[in-house]
Protein backbone atom coordinates (compact mmCIF):
# COMPACT_ATOMS: atom_id res chain seq x y z
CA UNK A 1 153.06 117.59 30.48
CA UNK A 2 153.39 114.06 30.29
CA UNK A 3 150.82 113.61 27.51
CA UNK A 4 153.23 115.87 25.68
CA UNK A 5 156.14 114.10 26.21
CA UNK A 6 154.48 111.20 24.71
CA UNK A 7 153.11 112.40 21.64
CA UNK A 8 156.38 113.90 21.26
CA UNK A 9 158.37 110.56 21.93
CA UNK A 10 155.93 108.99 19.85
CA UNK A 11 156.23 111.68 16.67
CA UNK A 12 160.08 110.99 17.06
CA UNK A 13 160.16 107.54 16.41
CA UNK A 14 157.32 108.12 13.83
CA UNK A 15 159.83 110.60 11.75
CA UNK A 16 162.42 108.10 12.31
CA UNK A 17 160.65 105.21 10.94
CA UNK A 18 159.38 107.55 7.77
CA UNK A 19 163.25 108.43 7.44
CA UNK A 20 164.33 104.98 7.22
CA UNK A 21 161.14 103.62 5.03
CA UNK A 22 157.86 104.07 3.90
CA UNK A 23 156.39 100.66 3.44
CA UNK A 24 155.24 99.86 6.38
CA UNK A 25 151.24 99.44 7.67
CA UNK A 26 149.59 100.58 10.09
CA UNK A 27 150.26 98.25 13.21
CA UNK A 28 154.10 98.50 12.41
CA UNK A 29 153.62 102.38 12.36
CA UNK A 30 151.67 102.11 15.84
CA UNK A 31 153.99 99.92 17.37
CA UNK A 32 157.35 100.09 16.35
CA UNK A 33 157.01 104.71 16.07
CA UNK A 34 156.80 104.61 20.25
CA UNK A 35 159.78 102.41 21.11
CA UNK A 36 162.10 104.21 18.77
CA UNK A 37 161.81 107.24 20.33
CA UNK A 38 161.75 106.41 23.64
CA UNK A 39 165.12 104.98 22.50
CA UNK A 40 166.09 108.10 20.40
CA UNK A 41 164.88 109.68 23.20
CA UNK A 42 167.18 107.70 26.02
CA UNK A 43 170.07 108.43 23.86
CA UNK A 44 169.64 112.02 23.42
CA UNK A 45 169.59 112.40 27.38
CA UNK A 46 172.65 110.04 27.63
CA UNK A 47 174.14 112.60 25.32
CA UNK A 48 173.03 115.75 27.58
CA UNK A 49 174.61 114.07 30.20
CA UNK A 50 177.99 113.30 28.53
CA UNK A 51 178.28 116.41 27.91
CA UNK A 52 177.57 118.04 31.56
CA UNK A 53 174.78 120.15 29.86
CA UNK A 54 171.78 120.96 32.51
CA UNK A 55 168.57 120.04 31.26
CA UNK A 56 164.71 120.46 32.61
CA UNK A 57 161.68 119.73 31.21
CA UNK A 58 161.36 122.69 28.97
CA UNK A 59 164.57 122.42 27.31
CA UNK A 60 163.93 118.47 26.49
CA UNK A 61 160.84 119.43 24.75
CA UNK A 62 162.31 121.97 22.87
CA UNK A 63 165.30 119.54 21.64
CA UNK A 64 162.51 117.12 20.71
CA UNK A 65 160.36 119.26 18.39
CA UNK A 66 163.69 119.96 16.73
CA UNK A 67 164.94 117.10 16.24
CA UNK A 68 161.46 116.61 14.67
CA UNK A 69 161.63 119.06 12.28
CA UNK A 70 164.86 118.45 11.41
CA UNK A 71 164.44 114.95 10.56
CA UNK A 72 160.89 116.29 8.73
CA UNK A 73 162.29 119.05 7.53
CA UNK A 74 165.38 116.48 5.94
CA UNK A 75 162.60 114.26 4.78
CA UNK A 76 160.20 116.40 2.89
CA UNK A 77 160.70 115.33 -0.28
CA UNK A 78 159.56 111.85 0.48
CA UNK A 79 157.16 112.58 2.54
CA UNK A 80 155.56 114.67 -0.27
CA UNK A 81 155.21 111.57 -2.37
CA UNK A 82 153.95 109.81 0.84
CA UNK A 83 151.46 112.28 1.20
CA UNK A 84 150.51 111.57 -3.02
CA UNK A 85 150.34 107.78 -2.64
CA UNK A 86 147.60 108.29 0.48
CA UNK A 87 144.46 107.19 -0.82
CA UNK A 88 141.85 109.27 0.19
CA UNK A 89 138.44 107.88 0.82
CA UNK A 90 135.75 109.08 -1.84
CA UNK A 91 132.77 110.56 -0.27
């Protein structure tokens, strides 16, 4: 469960980062993907808190792979050209 909850904090920030830009390698990817959502992820239990909401593990998870999709799902257009400027290594 907690190997979860890091790939998921980690594929947060990574959306975020993609959201905000595309030009970055693969060290600032690495690095910079984690902290933002741990941070994303801070604030979004700040907010469940605010607002008196119960929470457990199952529910964070499931707010986290939405969030994910939604900020995919609001990004797909660029990610599709992302995905077109990949080179591919020629076997």
């Amino acid at each position: 469960m907690l190997l979860l909850a890091f790939i998921l904090c980690y594929l947060f920030g990574l959306s975020v980062l993609w959201l905000i830009a595309r030009k970055y390698n693969f060290a600032e990817l690495a690095g910079f993907s984690f902290l933002l959502g741990i941070g994303f992820e801070t604030f979004l239990l700040f907010l469940l808190d605010v607002f008196n909401i119960r929470y457990s593990p199952g529910v964070i998870i499931g707010i986290n792979v939405f969030v994910i999709v939604l900020i995919n799902g609001l990004n797909y257009k660029n990610l599709l050209q992302l995905k077109n400027g990949w080179k591919w290594p020629v076997i």
